[in-house]
Protein backbone atom coordinates (compact mmCIF):
# COMPACT_ATOMS: atom_id res chain seq x y z
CA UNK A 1 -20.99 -31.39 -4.88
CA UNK A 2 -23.97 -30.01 -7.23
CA UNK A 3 -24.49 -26.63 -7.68
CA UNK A 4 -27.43 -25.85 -4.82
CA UNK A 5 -29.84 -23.16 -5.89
CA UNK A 6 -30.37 -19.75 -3.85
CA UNK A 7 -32.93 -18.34 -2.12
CA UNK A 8 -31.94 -14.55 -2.52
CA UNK A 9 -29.15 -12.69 -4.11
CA UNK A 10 -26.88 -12.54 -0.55
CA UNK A 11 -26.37 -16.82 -1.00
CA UNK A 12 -25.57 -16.71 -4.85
CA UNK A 13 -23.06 -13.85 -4.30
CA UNK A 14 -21.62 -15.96 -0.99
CA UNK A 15 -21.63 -19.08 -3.42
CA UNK A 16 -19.38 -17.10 -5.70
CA UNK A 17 -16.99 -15.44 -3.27
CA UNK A 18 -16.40 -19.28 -1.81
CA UNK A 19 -15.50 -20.87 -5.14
CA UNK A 20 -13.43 -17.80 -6.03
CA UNK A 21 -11.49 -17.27 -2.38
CA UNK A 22 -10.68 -20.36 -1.48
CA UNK A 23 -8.00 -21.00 -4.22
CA UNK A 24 -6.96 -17.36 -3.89
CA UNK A 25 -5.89 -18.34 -0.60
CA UNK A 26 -3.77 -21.60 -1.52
CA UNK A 27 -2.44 -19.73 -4.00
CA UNK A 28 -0.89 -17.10 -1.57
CA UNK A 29 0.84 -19.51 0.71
CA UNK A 30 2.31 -21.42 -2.21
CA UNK A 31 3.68 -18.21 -3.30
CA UNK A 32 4.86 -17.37 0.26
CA UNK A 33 6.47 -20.89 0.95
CA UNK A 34 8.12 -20.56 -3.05
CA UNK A 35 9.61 -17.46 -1.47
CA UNK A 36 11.18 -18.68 1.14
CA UNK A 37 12.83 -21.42 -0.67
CA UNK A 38 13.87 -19.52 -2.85
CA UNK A 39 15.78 -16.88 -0.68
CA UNK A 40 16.61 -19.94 1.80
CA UNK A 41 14.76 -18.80 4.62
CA UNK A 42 13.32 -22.01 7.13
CA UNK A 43 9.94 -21.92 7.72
CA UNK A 44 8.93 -20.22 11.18
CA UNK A 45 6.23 -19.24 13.08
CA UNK A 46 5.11 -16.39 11.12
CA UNK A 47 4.55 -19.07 8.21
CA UNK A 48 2.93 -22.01 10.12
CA UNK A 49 0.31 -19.35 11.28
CA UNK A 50 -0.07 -18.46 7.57
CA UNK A 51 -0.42 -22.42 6.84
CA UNK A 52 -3.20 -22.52 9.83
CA UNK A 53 -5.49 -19.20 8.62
CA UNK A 54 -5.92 -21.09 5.48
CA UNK A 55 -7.12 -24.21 6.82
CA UNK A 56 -9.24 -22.58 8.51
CA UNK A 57 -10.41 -20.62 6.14
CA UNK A 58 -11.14 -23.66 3.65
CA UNK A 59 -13.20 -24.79 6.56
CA UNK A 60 -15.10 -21.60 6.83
CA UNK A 61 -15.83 -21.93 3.27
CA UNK A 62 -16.37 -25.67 3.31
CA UNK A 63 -18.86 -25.39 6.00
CA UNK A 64 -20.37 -22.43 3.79
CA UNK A 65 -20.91 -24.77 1.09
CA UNK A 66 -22.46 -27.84 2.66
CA UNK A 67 -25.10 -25.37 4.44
CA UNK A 68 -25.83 -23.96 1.00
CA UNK A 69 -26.39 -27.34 -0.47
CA UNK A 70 -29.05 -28.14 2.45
CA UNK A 71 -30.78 -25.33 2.16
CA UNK A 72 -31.11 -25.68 -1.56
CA UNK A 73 -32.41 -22.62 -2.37
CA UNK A 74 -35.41 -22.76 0.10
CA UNK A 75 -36.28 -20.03 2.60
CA UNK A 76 -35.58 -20.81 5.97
CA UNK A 77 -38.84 -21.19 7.62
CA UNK A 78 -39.58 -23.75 4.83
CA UNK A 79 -37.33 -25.93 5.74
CA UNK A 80 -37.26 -29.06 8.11
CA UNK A 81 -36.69 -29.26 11.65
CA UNK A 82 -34.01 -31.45 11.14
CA UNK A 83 -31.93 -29.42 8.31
CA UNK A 84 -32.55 -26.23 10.30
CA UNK A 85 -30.46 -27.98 13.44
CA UNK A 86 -27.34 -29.59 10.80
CA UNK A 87 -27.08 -25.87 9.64
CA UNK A 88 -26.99 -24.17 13.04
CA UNK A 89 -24.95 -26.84 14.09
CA UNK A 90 -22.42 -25.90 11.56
CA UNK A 91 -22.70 -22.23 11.93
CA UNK A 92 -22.31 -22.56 15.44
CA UNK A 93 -19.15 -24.96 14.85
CA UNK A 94 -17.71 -22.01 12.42
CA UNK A 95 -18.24 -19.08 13.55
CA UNK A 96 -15.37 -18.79 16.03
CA UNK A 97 -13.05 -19.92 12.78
CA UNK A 98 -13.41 -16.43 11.76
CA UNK A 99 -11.75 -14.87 14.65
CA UNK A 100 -8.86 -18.05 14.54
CA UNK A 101 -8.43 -16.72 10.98
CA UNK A 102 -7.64 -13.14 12.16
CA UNK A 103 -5.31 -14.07 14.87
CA UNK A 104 -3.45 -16.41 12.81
CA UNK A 105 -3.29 -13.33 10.31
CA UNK A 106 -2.46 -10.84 12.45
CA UNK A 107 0.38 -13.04 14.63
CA UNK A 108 1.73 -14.11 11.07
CA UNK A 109 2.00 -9.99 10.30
CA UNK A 110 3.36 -8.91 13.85
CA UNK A 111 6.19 -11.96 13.50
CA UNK A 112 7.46 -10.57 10.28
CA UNK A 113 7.77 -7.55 11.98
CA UNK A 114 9.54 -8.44 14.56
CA UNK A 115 11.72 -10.30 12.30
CA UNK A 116 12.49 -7.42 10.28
CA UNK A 117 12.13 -4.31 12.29
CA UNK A 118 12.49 -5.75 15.64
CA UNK A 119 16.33 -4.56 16.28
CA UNK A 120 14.75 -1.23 16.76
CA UNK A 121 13.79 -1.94 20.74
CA UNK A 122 10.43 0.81 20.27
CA UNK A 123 9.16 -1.14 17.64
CA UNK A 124 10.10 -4.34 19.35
CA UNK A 125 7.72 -2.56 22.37
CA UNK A 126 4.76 -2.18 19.88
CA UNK A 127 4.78 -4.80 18.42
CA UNK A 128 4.50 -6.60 21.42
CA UNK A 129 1.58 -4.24 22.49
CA UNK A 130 -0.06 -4.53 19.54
CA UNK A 131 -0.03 -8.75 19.80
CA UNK A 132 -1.27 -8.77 23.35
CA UNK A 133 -3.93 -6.58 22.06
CA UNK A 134 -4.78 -9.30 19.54
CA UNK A 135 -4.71 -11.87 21.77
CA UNK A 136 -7.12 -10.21 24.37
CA UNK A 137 -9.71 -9.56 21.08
CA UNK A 138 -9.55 -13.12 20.96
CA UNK A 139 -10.26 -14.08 24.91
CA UNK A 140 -12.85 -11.59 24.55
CA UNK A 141 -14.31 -12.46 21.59
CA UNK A 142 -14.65 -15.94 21.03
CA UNK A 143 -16.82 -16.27 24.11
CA UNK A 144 -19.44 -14.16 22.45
CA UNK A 145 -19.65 -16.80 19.49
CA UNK A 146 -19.87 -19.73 21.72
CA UNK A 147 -22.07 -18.87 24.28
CA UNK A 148 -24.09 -16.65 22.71
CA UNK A 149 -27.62 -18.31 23.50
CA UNK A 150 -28.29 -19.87 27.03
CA UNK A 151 -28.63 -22.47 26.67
CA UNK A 152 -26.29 -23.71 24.40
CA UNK A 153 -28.21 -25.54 22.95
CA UNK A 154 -30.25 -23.14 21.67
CA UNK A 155 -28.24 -22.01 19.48
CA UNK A 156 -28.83 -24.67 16.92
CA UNK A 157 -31.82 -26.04 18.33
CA UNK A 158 -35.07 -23.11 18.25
CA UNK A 159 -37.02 -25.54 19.99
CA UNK A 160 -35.09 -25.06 22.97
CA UNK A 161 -36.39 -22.61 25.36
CA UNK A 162 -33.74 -19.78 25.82
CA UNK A 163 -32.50 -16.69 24.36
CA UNK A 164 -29.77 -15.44 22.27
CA UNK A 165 -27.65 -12.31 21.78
CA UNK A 166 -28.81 -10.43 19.00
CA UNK A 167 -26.54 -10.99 15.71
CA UNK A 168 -25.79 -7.69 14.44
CA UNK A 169 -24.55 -5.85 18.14
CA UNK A 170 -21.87 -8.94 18.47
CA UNK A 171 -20.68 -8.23 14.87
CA UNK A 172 -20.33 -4.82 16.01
CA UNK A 173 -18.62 -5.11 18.80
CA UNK A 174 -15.96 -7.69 17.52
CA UNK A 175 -15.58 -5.50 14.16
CA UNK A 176 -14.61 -2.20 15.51
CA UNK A 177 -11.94 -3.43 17.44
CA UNK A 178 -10.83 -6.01 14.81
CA UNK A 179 -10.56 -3.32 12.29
CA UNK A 180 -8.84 -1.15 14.67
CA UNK A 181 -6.01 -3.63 15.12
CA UNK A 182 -5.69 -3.64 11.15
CA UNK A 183 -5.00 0.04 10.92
CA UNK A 184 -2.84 -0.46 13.88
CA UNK A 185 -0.36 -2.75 11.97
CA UNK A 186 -0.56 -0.26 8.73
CA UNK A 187 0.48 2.81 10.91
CA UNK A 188 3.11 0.56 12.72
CA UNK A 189 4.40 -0.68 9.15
CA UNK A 190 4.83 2.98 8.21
CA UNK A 191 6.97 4.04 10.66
CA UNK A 192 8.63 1.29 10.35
CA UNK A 193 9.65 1.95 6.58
CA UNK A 194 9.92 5.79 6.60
CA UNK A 195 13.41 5.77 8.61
CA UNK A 196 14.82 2.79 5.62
CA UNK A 197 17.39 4.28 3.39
CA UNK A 198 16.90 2.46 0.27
CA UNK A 199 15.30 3.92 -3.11
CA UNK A 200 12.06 6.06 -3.01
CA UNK A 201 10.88 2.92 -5.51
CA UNK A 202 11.69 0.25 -3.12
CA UNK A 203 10.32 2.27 -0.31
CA UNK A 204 7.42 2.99 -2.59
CA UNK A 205 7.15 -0.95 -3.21
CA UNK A 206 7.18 -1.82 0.59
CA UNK A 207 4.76 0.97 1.40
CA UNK A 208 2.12 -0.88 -1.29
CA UNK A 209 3.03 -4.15 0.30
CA UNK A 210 2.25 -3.27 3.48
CA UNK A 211 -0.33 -1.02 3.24
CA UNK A 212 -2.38 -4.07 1.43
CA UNK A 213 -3.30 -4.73 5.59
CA UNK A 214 -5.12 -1.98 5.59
CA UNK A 215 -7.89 -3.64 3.08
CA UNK A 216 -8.74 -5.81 6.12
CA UNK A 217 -9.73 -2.98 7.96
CA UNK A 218 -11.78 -1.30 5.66
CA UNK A 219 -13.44 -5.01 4.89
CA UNK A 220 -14.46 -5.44 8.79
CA UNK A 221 -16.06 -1.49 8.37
CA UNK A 222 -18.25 -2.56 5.08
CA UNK A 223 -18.88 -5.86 6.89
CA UNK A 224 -20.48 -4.06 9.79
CA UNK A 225 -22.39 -1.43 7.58
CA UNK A 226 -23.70 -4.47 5.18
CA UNK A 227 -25.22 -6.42 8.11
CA UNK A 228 -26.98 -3.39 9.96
CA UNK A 229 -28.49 -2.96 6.45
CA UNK A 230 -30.48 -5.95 6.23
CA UNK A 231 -34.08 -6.19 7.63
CA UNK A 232 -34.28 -10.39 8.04
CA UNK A 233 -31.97 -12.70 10.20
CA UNK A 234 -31.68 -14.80 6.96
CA UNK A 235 -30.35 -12.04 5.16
CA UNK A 236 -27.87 -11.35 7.97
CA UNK A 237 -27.15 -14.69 7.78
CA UNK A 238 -26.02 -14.98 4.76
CA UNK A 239 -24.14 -11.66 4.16
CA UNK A 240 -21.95 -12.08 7.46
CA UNK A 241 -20.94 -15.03 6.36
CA UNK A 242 -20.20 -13.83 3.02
CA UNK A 243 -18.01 -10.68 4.31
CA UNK A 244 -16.50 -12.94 6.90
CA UNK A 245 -15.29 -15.23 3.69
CA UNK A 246 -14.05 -11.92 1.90
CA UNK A 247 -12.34 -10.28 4.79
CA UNK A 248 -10.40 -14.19 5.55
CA UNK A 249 -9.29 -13.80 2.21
CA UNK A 250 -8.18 -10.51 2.44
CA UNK A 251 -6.38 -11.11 5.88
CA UNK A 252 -4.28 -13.99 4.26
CA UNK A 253 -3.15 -12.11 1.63
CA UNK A 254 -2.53 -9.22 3.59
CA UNK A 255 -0.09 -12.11 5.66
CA UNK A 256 1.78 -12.91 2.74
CA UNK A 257 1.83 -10.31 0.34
CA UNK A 258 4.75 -9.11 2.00
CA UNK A 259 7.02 -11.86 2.10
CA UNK A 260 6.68 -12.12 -2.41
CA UNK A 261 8.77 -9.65 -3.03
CA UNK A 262 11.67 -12.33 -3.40
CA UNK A 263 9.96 -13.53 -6.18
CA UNK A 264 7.97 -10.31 -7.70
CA UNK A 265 9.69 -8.94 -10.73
CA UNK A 266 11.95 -6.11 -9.52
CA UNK A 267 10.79 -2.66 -9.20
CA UNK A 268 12.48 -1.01 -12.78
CA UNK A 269 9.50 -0.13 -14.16
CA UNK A 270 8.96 2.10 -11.05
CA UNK A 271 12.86 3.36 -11.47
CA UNK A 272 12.22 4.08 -14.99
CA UNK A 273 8.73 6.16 -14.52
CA UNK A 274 10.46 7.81 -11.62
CA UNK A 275 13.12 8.98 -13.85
CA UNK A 276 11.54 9.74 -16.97
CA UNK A 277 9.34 12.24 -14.42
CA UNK A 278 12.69 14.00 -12.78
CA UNK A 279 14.00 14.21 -16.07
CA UNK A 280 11.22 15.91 -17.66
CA UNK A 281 10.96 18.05 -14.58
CA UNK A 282 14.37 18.81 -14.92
CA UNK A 283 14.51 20.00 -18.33
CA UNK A 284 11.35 22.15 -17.94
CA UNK A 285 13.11 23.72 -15.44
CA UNK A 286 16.45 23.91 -17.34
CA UNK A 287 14.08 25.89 -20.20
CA UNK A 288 13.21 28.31 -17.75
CA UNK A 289 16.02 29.12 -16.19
CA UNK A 290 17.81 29.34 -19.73
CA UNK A 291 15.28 31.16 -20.73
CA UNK A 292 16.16 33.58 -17.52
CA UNK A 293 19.61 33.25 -18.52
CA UNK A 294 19.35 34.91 -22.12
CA UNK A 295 17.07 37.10 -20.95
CA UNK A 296 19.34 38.60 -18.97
CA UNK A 297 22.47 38.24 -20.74
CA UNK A 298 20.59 40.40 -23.55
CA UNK A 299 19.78 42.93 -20.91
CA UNK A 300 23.78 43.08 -19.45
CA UNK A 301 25.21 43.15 -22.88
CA UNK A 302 23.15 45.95 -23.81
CA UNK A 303 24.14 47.87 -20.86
CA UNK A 304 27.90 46.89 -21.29
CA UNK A 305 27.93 47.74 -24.87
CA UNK A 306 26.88 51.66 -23.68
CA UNK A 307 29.56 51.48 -20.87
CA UNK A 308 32.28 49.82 -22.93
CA UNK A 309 35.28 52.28 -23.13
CA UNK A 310 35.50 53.22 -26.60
CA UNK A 311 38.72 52.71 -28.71
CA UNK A 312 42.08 54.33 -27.23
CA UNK A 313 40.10 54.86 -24.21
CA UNK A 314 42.34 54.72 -21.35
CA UNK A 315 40.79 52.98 -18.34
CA UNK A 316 40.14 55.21 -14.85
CA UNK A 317 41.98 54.22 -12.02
CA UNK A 318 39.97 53.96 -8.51
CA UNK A 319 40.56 56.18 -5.63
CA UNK A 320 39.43 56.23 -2.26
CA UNK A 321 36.00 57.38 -1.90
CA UNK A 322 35.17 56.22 -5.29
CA UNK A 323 31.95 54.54 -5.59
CA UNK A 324 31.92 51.62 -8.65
CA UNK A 325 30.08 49.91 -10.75
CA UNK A 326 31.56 46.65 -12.59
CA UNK A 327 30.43 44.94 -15.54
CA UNK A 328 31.85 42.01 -17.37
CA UNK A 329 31.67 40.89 -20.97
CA UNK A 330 32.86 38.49 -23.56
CA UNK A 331 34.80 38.31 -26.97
CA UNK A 332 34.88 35.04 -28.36
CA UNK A 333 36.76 34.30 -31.61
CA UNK A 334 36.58 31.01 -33.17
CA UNK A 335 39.57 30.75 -35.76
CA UNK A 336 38.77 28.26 -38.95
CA UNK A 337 36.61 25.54 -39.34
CA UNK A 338 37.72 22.01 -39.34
CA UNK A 339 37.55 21.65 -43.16
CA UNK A 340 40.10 24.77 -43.03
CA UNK A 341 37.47 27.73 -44.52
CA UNK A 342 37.17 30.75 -42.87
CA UNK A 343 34.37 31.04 -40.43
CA UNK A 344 31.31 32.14 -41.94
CA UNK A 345 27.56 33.22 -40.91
CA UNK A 346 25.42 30.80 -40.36
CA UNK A 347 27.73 27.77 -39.63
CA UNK A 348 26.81 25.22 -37.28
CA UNK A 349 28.57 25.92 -33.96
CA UNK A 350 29.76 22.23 -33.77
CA UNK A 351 31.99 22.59 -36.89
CA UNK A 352 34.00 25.50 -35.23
CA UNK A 353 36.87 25.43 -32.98
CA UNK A 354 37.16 27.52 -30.44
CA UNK A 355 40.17 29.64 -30.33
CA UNK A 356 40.67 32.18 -27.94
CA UNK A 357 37.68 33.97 -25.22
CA UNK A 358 38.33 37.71 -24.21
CA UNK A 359 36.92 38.76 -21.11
CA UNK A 360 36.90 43.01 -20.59
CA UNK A 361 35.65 44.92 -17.48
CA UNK A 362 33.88 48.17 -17.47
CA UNK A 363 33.77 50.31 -14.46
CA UNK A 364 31.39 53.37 -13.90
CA UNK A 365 33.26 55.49 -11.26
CA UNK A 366 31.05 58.69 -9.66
CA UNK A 367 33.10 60.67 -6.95
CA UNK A 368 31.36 60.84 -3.47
């Protein structure tokens, strides 16, 4: 295929996102299928529906492509009756491959749930809820793509006497609830992991994994902004397509992203950053309270060196009704070094032996 030329900005950029996607996309499911060799899992549904949102995504794009290359650059009301009914045809033909793309997504996503989480019977229960949700979004929706002119025909055909629904209402209406489902599955996935006990980096991991769904979402809430901003259908045109091409994209990967950890390098870089910051917490908070320490050993030894008894001092013996006051202090002696000379000032405390530690009280007695 030649590279067609572009009318406006919105079918270069739509050019692009096709020849960049569509190998994104392969790639994924290679990745996910290498995974599951590689831990010996057998392929099940959750993977086959992975396998089908790329084909149809390829045939999204592929269909994107071919209508590019008739349209060769030229506005729309320049070109012939007969190219303006191939394209329709083919838009008409794709456009309910978007919403197979996000139920194949979203059914890949709820299996591995279940899979993984679905021991727990109330996540079992919404996950369930959550997939008849998607598959009522798609009775509901498809409908809208397929019959949206009456007649039919019409659609593809502007000869045809008829009407159609208007384009940017049905994006609407599909796109709120689509992206509503996606946040669905990222709160579900977080509830899901929160309970796990497993490392704060693995937990972190899975959290980033997971949350990647949640891109989806936030696609379908640009898509709808995008297309209310354009002024011409050939605009809208061309930059639902191109969003519907982006968000496909993001909905496989959001499918499989989960299932690479198998083959992702392990987490130790996150291990290693999470200790280097608990260890530097840690010792800043060692200081301090060493700090605190000395502090107030200074302030105690002071005080004990006014209340020790002084030499030949007898100690007081408590009576009843005596009210006390105890303090506590140390005499350390530390004998000869290990090269056998006398102890000295200013020798480094790891060439001394300890020999003996003397531990006095002092009591301040005051008669009631």
């Amino acid at each position: 295929m030649t590279v067609p030329r572009f009318a406006n900005s919105a079918a270069s950029a739509a050019f692009i996102i096709c020849i960049i996607t569509a190998p994104l996309s392969i790639l994924a499911v290679v990745l996910r299928s290498w995974a599951a060799v590689r831990t010996g899992r057998k392929h099940s549904t959750e993977d086959w529906l992975s396998y089908a949102a790329v084909a149809v995504h390829l045939a999204y794009i592929s269909s994107a492509l071919k209508s590019l290359e008739v349209i060769d650059g030229r506005p729309i009301f320049l070109l012939d009756l007969p190219d303006i009914i191939y394209i329709s045809k083919l838009a008409y033909a794709t456009a309910p491959l978007f919403t197979l793309n996000q139920v194949a997504t979203k059914g890949s996503i709820l299996f591995m749930y279940y899979r993984i989480f679905g021991v727990n019977r109330v996540f079992a229960y919404w996950i369930f809820l959550t997939g008849a949700l998607v598959v009522a979004w798609f009775i509901a929706t498809v409908p809208l793509y397929l019959f949206a002119c009456k007649p039919i025909s019409r659609g593809w055909n502007p000869l045809v006497p008829g009407e159609c629904l208007d384009n940017p209402p049905t994006v609407l209406g599909a796109e709120v609830i689509n992206s509503g489902i996606d946040f669905v599955l990222v709160v579900l996935a977080w509830f899901m992991i929160r309970p796990l006990r497993t490392s704060a980096a693995t937990k972190l991991q899975l959290a980033v994994i997971f949350a990647v769904a949640g891109l989806a979402g936030v696609l379908g809430i640009v898509k709808i902004v995008e297309t209310y901003n354009f002024d011409t259908n050939e605009g809208i045109n061309y930059i639902t397509s191109l969003w519907a091409i982006i968000q496909m994209a993001a909905s496989i990967f959001c499918c499989c992203s989960a299932t690479w950890t198998p083959i992702l390098p392990k987490a130790e870089y996150l291990k290693r950053l999470t200790s280097s910051i608990v260890s530097l917490l840690s010792l800043s908070k060692t200081d301090n309270n060493s700090a605190k320490l000395v502090n107030a050993s200074r302030r105690n030894g002071s005080a004990s060196t006014r209340e020790t008894p002084s030499a030949g001092q007898s100690w007081t013996k408590l009576e009843d009704g005596n009210q006390e006051r105890m303090a506590a202090w140390t005499e350390v002696s530390s004998g000869q070094r290990m090269d056998g000379v006398h102890e000295m000032d200013g020798v480094h405390e790891v060439d001394l032996q300890l020999k003996a530690i003397n531990i006095q009280r002092s009591v301040n007695v005051s008669k009631v």
